[in-house]
Every structure is written in structure tokens, then in C-alpha cells.
N, C-alpha and C. Protein backbone atom coordinates (compact mmCIF):
# COMPACT_ATOMS: atom_id res chain seq x y z
N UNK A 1 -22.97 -82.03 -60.21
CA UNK A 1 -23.43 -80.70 -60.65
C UNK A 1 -22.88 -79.65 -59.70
N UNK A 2 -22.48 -78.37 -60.27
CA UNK A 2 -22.12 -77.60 -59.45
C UNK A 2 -23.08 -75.74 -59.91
N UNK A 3 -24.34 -76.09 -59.30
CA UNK A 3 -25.57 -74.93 -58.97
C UNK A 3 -25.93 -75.54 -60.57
N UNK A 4 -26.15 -74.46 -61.83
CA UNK A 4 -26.84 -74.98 -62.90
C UNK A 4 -25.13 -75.59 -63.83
N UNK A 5 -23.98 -76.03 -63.52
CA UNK A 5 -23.29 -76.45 -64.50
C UNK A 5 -23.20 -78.32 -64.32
N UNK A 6 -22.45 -78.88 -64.67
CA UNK A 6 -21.96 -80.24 -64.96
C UNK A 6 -20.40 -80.12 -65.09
N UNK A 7 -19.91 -81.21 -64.55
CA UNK A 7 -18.42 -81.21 -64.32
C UNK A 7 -18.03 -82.61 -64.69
N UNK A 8 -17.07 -82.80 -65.93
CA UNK A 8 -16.98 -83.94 -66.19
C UNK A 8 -15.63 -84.21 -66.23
N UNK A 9 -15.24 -85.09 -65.48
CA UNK A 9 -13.20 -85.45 -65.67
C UNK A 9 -12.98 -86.62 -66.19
N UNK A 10 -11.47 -86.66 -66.64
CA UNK A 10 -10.82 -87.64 -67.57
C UNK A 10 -9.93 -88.17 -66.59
N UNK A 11 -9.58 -89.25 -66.37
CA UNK A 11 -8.12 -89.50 -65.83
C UNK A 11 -8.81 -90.06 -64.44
N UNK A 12 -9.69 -90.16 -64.23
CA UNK A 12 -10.06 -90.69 -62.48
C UNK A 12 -10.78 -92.15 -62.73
N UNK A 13 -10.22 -93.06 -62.03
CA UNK A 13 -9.25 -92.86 -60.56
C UNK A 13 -7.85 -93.33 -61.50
N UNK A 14 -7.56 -93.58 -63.14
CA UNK A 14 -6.47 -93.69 -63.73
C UNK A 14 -6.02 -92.86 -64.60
N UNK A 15 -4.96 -92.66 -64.74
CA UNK A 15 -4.96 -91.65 -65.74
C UNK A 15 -4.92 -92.51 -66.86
N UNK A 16 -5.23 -91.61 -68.16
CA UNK A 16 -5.36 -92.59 -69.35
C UNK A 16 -4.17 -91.34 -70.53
N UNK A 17 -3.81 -92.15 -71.58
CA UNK A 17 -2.91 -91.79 -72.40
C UNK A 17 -3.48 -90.82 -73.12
N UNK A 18 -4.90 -90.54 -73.45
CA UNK A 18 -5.81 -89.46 -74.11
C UNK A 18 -6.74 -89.18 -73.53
N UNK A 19 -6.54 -89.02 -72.07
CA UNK A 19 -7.72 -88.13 -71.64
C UNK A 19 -8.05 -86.67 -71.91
N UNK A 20 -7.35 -86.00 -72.49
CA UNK A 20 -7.46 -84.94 -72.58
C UNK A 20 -8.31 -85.16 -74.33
N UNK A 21 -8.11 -85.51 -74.80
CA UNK A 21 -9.21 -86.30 -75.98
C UNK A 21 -10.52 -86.86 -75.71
N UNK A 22 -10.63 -87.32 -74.94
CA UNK A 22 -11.68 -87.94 -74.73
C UNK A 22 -12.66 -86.98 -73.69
N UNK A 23 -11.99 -85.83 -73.28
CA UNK A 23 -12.78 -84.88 -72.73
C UNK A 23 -13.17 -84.16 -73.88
N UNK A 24 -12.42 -83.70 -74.78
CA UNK A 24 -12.86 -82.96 -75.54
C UNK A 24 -13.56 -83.78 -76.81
N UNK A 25 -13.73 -84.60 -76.94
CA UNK A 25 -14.77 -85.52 -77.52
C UNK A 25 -15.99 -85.26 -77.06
N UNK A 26 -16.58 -85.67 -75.29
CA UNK A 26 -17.64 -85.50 -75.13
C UNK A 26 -17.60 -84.18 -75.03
N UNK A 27 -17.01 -83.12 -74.52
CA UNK A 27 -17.43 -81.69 -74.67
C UNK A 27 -18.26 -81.28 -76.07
N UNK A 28 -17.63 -82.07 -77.11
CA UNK A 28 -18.04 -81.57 -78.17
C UNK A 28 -19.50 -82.69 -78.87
N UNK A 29 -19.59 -83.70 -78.19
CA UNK A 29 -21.10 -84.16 -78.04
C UNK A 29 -21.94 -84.14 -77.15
N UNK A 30 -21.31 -83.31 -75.95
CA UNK A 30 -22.85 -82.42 -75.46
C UNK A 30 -22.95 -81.47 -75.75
N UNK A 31 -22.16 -80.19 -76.28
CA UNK A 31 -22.77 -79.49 -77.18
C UNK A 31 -23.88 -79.89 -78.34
N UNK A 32 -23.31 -80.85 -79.35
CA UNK A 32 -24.30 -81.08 -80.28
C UNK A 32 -25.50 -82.43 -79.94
N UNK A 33 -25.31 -82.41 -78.61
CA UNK A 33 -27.00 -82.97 -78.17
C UNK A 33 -27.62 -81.93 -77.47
N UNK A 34 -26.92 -81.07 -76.61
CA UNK A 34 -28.15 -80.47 -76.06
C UNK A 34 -28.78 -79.45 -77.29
N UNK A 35 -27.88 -79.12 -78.22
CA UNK A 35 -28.33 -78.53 -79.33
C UNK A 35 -29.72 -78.98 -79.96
N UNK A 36 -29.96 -80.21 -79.51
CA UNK A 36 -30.69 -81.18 -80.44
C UNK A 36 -32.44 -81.23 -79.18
N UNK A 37 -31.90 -80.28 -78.40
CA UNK A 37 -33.70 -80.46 -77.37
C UNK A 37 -33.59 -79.20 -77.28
N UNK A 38 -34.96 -79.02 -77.06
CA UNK A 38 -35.85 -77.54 -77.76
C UNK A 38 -35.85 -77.26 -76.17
N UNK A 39 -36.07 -75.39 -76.43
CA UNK A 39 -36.45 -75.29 -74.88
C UNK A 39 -37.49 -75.61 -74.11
N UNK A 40 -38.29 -75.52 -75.00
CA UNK A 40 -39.62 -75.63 -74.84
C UNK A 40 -40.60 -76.00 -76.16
N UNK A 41 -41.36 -76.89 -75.85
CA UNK A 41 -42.45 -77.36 -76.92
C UNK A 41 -43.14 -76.59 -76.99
N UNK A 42 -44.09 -76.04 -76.27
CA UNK A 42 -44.92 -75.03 -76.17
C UNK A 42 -44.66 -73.51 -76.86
N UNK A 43 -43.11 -73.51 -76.87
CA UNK A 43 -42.61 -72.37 -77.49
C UNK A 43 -41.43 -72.81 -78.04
N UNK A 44 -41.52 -73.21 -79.23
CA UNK A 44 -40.58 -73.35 -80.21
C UNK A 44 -39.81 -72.21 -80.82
N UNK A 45 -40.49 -70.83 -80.48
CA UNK A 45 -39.64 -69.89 -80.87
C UNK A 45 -38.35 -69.78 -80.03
N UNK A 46 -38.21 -69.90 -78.90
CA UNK A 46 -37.48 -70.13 -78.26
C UNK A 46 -35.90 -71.03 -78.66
N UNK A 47 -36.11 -71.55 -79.93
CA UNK A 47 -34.76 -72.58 -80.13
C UNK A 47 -34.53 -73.90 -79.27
N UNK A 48 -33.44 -73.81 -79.25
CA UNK A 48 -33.04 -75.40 -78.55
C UNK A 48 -31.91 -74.78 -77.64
N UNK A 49 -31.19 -75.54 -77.10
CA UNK A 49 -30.63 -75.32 -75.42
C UNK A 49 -29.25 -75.17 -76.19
N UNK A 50 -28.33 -73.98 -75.75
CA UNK A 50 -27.58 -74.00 -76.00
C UNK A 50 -26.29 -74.18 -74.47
N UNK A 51 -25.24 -74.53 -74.98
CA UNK A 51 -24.55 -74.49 -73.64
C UNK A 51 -23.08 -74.06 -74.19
N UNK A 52 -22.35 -74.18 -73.04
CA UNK A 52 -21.00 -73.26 -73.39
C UNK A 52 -20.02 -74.58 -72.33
N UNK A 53 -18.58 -74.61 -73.02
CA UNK A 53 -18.03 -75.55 -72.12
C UNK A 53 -16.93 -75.04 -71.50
N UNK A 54 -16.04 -75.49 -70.88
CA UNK A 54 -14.58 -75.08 -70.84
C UNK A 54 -13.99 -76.23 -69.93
N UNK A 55 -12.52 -76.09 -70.59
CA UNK A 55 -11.81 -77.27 -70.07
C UNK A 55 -10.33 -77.21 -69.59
N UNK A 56 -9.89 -77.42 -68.51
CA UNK A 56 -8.81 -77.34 -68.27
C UNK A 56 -7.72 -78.15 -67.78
N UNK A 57 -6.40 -78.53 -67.31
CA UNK A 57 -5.78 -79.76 -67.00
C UNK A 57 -4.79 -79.23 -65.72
N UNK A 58 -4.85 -80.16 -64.82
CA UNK A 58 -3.96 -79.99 -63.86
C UNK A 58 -4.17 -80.87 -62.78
N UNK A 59 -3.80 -80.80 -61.59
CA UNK A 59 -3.60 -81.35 -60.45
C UNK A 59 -4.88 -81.34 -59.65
N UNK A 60 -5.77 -82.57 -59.32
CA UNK A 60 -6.99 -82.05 -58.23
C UNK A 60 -6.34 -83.14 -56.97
N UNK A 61 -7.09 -82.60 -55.77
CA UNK A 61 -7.67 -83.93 -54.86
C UNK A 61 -8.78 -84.28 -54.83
N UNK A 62 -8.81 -85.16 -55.33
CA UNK A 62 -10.39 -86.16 -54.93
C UNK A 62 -10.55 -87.10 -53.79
N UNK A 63 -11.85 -87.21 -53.25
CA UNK A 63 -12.30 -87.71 -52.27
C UNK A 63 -13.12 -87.89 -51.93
N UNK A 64 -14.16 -89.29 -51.02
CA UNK A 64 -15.47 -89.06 -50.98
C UNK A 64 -15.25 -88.12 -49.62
N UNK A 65 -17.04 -87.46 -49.91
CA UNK A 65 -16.77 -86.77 -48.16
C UNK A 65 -18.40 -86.89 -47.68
N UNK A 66 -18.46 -87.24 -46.63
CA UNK A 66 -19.66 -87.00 -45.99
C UNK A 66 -20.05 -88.52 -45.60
N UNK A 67 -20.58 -88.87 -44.37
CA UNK A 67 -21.92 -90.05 -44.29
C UNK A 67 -22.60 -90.39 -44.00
N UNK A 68 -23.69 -89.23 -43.90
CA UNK A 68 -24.77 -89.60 -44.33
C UNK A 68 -25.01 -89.63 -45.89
N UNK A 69 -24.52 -88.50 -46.47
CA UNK A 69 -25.09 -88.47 -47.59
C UNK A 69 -23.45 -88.72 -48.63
N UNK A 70 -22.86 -89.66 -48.62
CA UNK A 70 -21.23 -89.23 -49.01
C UNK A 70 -21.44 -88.86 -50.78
N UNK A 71 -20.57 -88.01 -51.04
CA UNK A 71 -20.50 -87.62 -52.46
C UNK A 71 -18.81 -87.93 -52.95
N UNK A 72 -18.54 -88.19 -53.95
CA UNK A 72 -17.36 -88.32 -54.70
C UNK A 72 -16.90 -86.09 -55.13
N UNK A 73 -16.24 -86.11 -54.37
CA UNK A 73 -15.56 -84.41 -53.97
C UNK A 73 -14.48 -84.34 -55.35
N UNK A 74 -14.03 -83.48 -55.92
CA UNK A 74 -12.73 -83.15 -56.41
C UNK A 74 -12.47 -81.13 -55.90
N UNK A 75 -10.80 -81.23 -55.24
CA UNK A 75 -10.87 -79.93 -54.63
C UNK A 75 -9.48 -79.73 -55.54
N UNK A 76 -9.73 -78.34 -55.74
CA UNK A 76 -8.08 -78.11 -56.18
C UNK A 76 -8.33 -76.28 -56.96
N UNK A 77 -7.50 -76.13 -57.26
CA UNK A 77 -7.06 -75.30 -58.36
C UNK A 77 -7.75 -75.21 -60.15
N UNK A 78 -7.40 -76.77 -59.88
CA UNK A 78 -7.89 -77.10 -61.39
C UNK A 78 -9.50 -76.81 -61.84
N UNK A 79 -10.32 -77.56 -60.57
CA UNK A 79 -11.65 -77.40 -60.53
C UNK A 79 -11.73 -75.70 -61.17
N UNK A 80 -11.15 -74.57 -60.02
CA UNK A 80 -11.55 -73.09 -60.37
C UNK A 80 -11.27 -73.12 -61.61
N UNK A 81 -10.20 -73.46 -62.26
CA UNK A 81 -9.96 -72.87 -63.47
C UNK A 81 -10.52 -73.44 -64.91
N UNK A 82 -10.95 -74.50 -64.53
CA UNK A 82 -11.81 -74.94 -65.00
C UNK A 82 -13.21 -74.28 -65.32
N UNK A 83 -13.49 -74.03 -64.44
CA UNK A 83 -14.90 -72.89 -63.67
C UNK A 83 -14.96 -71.91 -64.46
N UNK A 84 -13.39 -71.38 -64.68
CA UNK A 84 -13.08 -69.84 -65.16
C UNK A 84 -13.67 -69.90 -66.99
N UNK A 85 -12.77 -71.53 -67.30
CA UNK A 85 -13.05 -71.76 -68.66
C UNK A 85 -14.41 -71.30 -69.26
N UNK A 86 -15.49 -72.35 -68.36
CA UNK A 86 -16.19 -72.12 -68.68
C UNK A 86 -17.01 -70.76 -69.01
N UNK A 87 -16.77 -70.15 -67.90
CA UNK A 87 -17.78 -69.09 -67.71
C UNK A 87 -17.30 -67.77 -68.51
N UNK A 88 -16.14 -67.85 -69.36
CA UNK A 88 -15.41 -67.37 -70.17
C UNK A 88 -15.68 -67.47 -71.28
N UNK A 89 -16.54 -68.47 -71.72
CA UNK A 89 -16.48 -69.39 -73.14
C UNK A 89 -17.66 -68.91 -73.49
N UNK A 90 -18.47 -69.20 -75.20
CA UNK A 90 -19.59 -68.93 -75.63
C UNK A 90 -20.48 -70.06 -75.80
N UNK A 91 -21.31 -69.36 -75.71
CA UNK A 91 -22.86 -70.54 -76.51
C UNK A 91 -21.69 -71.67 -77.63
N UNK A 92 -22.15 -72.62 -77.26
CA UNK A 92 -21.61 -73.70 -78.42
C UNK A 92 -20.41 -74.02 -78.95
N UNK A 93 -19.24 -73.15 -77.90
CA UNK A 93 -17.93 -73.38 -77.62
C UNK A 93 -17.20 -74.24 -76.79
N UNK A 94 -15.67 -74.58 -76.95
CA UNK A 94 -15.42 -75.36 -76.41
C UNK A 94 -14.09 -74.37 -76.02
N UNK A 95 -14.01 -73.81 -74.39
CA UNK A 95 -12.68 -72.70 -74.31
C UNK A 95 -11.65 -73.61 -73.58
N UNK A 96 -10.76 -73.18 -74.23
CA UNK A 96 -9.17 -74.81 -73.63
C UNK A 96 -8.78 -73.23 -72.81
N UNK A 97 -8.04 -73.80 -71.91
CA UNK A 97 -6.63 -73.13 -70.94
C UNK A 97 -5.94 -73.33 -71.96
N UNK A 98 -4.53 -72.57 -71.31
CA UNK A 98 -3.07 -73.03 -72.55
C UNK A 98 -2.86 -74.56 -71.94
N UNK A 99 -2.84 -74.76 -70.59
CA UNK A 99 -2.27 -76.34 -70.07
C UNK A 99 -3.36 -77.42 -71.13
N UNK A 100 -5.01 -77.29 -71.08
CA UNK A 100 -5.26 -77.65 -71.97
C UNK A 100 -4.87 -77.98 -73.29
N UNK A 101 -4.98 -77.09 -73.74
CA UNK A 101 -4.54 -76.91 -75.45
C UNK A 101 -3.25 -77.53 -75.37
N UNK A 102 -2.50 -77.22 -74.82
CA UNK A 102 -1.10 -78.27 -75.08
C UNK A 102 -1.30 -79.39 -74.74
N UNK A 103 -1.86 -79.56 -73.83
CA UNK A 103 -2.03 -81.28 -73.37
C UNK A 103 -3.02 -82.00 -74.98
N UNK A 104 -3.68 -81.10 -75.51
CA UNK A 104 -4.94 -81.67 -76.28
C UNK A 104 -3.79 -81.76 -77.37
N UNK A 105 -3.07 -81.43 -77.67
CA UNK A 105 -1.90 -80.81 -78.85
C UNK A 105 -0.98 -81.82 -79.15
N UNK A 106 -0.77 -82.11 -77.39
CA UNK A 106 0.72 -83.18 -77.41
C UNK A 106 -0.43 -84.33 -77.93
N UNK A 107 -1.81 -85.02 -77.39
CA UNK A 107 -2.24 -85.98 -77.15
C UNK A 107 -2.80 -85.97 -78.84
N UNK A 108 -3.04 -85.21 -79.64
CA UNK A 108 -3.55 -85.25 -80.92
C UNK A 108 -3.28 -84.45 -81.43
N UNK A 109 -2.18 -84.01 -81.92
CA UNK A 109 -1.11 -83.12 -82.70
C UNK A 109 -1.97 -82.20 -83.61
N UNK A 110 -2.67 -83.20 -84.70
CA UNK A 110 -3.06 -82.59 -85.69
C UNK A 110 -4.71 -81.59 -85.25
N UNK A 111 -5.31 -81.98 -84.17
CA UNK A 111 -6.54 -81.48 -83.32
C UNK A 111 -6.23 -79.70 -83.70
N UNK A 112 -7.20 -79.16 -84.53
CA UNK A 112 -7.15 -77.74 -84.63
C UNK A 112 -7.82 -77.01 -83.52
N UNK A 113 -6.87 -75.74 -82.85
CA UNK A 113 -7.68 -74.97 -81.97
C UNK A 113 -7.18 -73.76 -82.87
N UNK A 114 -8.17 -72.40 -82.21
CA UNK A 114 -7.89 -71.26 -82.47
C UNK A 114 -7.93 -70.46 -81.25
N UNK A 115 -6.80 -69.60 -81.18
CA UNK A 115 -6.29 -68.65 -79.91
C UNK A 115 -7.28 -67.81 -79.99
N UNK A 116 -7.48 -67.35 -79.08
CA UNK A 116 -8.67 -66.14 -78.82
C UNK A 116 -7.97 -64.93 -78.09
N UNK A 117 -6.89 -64.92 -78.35
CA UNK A 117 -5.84 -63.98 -77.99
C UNK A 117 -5.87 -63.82 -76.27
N UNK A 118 -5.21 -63.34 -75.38
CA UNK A 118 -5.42 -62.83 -73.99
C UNK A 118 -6.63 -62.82 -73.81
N UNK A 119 -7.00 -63.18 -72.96
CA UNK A 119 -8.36 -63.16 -71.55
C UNK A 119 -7.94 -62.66 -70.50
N UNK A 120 -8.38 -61.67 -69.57
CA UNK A 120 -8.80 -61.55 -68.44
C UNK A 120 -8.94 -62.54 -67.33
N UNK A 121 -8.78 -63.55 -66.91
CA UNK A 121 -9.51 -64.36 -66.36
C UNK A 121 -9.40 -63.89 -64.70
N UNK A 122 -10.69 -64.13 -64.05
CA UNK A 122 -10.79 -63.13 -63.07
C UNK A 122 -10.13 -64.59 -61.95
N UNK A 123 -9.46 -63.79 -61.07
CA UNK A 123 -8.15 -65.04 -60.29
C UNK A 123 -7.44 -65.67 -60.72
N UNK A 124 -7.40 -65.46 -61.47
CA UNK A 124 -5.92 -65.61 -62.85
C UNK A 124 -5.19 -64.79 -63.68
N UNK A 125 -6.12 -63.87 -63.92
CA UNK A 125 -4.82 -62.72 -64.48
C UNK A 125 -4.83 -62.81 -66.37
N UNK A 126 -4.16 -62.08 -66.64
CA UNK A 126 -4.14 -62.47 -68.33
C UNK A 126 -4.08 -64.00 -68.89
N UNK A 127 -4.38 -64.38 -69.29
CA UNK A 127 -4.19 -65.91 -69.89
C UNK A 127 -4.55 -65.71 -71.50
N UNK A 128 -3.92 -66.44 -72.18
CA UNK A 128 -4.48 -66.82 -73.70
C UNK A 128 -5.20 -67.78 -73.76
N UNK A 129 -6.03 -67.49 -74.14
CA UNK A 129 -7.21 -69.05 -73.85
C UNK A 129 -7.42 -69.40 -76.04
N UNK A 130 -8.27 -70.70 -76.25
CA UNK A 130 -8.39 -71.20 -77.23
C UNK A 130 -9.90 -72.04 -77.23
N UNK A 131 -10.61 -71.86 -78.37
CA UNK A 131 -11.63 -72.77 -79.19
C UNK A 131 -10.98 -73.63 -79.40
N UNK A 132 -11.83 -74.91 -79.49
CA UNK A 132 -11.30 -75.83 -79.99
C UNK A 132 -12.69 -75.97 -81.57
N UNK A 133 -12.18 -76.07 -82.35
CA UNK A 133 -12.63 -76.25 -83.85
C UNK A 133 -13.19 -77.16 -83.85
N UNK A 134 -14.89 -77.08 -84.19
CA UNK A 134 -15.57 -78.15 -83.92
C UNK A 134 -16.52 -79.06 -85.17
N UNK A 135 -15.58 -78.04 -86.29
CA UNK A 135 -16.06 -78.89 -87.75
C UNK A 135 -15.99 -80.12 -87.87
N UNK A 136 -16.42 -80.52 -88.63
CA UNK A 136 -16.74 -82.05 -88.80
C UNK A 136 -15.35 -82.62 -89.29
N UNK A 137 -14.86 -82.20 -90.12
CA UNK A 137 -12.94 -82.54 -90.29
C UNK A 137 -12.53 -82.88 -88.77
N UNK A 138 -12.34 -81.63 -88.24
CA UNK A 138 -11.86 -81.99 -86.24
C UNK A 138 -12.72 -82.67 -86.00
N UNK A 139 -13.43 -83.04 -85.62
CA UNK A 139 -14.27 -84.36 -85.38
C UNK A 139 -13.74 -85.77 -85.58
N UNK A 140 -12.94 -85.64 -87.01
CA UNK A 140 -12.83 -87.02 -87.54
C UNK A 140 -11.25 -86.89 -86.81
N UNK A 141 -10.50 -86.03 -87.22
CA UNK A 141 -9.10 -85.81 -86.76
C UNK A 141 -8.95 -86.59 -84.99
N UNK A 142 -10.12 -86.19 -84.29
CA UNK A 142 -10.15 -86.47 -83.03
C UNK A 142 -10.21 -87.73 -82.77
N UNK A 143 -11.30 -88.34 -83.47
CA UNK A 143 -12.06 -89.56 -83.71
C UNK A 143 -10.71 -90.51 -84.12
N UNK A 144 -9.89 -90.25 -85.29
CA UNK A 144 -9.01 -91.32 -85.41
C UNK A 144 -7.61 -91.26 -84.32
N UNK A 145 -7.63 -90.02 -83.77
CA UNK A 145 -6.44 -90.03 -82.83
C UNK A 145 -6.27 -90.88 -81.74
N UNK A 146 -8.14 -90.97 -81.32
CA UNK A 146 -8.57 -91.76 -80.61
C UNK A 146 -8.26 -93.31 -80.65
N UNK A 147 -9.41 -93.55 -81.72
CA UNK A 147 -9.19 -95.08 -82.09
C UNK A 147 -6.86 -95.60 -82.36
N UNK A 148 -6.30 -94.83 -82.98
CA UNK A 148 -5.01 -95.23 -82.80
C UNK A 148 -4.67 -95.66 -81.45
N UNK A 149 -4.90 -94.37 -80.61
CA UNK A 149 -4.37 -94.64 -79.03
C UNK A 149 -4.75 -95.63 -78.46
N UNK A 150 -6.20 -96.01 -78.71
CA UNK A 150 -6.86 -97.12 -77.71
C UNK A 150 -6.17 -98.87 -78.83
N UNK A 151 -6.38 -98.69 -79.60
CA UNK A 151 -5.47 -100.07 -80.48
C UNK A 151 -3.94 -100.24 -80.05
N UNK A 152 -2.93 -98.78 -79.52
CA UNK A 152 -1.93 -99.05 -79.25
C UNK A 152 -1.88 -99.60 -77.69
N UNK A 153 -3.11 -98.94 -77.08
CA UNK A 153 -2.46 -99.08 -75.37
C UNK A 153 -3.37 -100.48 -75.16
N UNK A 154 -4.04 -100.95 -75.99
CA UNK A 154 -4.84 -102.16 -76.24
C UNK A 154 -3.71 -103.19 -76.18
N UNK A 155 -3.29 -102.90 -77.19
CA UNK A 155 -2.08 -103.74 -77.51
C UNK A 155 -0.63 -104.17 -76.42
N UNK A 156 -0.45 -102.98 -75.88
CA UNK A 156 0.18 -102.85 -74.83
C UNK A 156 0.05 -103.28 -74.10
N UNK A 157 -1.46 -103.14 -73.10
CA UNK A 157 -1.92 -103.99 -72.04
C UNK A 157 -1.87 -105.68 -72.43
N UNK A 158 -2.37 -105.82 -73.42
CA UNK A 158 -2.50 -106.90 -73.85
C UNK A 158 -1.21 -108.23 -73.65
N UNK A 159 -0.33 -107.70 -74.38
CA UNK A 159 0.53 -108.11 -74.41
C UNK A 159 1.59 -108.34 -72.60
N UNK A 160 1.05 -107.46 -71.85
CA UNK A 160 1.35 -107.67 -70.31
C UNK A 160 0.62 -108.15 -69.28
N UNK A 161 -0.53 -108.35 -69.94
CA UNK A 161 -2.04 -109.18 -69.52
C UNK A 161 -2.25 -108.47 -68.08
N UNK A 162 -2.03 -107.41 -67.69
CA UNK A 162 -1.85 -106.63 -66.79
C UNK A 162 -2.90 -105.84 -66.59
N UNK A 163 -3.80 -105.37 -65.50
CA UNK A 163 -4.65 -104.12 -65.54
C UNK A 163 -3.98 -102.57 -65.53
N UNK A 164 -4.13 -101.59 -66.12
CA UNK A 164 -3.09 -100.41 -65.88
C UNK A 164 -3.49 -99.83 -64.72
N UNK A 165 -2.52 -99.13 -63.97
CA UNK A 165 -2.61 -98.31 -62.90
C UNK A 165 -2.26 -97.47 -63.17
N UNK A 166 -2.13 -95.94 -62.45
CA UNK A 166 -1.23 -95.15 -62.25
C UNK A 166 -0.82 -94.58 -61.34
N UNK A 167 0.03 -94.18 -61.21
CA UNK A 167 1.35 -94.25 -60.08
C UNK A 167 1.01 -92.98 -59.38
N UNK A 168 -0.03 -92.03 -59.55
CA UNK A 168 -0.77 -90.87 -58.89
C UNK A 168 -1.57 -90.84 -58.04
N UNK A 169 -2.19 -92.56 -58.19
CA UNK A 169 -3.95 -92.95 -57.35
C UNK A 169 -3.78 -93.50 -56.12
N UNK A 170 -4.61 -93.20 -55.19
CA UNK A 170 -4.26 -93.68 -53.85
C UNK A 170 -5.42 -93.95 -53.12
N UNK A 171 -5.78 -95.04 -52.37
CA UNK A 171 -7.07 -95.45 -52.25
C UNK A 171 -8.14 -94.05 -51.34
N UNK A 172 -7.57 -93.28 -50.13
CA UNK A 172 -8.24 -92.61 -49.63
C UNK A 172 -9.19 -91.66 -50.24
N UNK A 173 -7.54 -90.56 -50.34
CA UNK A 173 -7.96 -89.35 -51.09
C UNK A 173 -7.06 -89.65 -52.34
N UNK A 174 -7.24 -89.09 -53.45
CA UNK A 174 -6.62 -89.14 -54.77
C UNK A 174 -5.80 -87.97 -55.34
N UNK A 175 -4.33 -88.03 -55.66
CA UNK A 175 -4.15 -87.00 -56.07
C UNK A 175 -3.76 -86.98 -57.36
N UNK A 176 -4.44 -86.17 -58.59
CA UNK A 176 -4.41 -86.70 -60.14
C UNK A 176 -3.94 -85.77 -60.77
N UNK A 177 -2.77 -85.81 -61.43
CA UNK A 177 -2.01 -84.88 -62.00
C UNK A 177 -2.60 -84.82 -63.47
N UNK A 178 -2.32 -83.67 -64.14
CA UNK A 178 -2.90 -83.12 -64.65
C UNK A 178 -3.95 -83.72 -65.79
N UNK A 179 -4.78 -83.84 -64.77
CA UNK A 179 -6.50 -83.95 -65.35
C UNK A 179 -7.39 -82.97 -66.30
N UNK A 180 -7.69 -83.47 -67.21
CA UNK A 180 -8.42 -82.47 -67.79
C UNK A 180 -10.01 -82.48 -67.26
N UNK A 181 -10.40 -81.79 -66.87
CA UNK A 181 -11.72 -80.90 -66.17
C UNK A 181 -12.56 -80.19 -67.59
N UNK A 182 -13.32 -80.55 -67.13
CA UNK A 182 -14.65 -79.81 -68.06
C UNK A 182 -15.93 -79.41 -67.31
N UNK A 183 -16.36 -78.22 -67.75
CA UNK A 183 -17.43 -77.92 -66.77
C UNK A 183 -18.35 -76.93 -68.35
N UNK A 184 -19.49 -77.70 -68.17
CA UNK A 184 -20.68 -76.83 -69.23
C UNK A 184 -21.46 -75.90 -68.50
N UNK A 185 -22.51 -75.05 -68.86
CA UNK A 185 -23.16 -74.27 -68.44
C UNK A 185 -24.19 -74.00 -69.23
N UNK A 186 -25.62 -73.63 -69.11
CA UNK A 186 -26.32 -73.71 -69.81
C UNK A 186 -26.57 -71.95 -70.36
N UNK A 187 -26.90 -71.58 -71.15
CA UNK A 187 -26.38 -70.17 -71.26
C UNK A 187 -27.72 -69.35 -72.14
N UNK A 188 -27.87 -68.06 -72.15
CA UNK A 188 -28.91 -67.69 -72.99
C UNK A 188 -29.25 -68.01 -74.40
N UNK A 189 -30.74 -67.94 -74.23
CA UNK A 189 -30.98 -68.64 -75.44
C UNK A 189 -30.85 -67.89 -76.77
């Protein structure tokens, strides 16, 4: 957790052939669970919890740090902009970077986003940022892009009876090229 958000990455400590899918998979089922708890029982007028996501891809270092209390760290660039996504994005959205969106693009072609034209992003400068389309069609679009990839690299491994590595990971500190990062936030009700 980072103060009231959640930070969730793809690709650690391997990178995988659709991580950038599989982030935006769960992005888009914790939206529609936290959707699904009320704020309060006592006050049902209130609605249910909405949250806002954002996701971005690039280069972190990871590392544990500390011992007494050691925590699993990720430091970089990516983390902020990640950060930026989020806090950029709306109630029940999912806001891609462009490195995102292309990575989500190359990894599931047919995956619909919509441009949200130029952003501001504050330590970044103009950027075009993107929704990712969270109809139930994109859902399924995602869903089978998925299941293909994991039957092909299934197959792959399989056939080399091999565990996969990747050629980025390093036992200390880790350095993971372009990771997709997600960070939610819980947002007004």
C-alpha cells in the first residue's frame, strides 16, 4: 500500500508474455468488486466504494529493504508515473500511459481503449493518456487473448520441460523492464 492506494505489478520477479493483460484484467476486477461493497450498512445512501485505477509500463528496481521489518521495495520512474495514472483517472476507470496502451495493444491487438486526448500530467508534461473500455465485449476480447497466450507459452514451456526465466532478474536487487504498474485509489463517493 502506498498511504490510502494499492500497487499491483505484472512481470516480477519474471517477465511474462501478457503482463500487461493480466494487469489490466485485474484492474478491471477490482473495479467491479469493490463496486460490489457498500460504504456503509448503516448508510446505504451512501452507495458502494468506488475506485479509480491507472497503469503504466516501464523500467523499476526492486528490492527487499530493511531488517527489522524488511518489505519487498519497487523504486523507479515507473512507480511515479504510475502514481500520475492514477490520480489522473476517474471513479471506475482504468487510465493507460501511451507506453501502456501500446504495450496492452501489441499484447492484445484487438483490446479497445479510448484516447482522452492530452493530459497535463504534473512531472511529466503533456501526455495523451487512454481508458481502457470496460464493456463486457472487452472483457471477453481480453479474456480470450489471455487464454490463447497462456495455451501457447504452455505449450512452449512444455515442450522444453524448462522453467522460464528472464534475462532482466537478478537475485539482489531486480531490474524489470518494462513492467506494467497499477496503482488504485479509493475516490469520492
Amino acid at each position: 500500500t502506498i498511504g490510502d492506494a494499492y500497487m499491483c505489478v505484472g512481470g516480477i520477479p519474471d517477465a511474462q508474455v501478457d503482463q500487461t493483460v493480466r494487469v489490466a484484467l485485474f484492474a478491471m476486477g477490482a473495479i467491479e468488486a469493490a463496486g460490489s461493497v457498500m460504504v456503509s450498512e448503516e448508510r446505504p445512501e451512501l452507495g458502494y466504494i468506488n475506485i479509480r485505477v491507472g497503469i503504466h509500463t516501464g523500467s523499476v528496481i526492486a528490492s527487499v529493504v530493511g531488517e527489522l521489518n524488511p518489505r519487498y521495495c519497487l523504486f523507479g520512474d515507473t512507480v511515479n508515473t504510475a502514481s500520475r495514472m492514477e490520480s489522473n483517472s476517474e471513479k471506475g476507470e482504468i487510465n493507460l500511459s501511451p507506453e501502456a496502451n501500446e504495450c496492452l495493444r501489441d499484447q492484445a491487438w484487438e483490446v479497445q481503449t479510448m484516447s482522452r486526448g492530452i493530459l497535463n500530467i504534473k512531472g511529466k508534461g503533456p501526455l495523451e493518456c487512454f481508458f481502457l473500455d470496460q464493456s463486457s465485449e472487452n472483457w471477453k476480447r481480453i479474456h480470450s487473448t489471455l487464454k490463447i497466450k497462456l495455451r501457447d507459452v504452455h505449450r512452449s514451456f512444455s515442450s522444453k520441460m524448462e522453467t522460464p526465466r528472464s534475462d532482466h532478474c537478478f537475485t539482489d536487487s531486480t531490474l524489470v523492464e518494462d513492467l506494467p504498474t497499477l496503482l488504485t485509489d479509493e475516490v469520492d463517493f
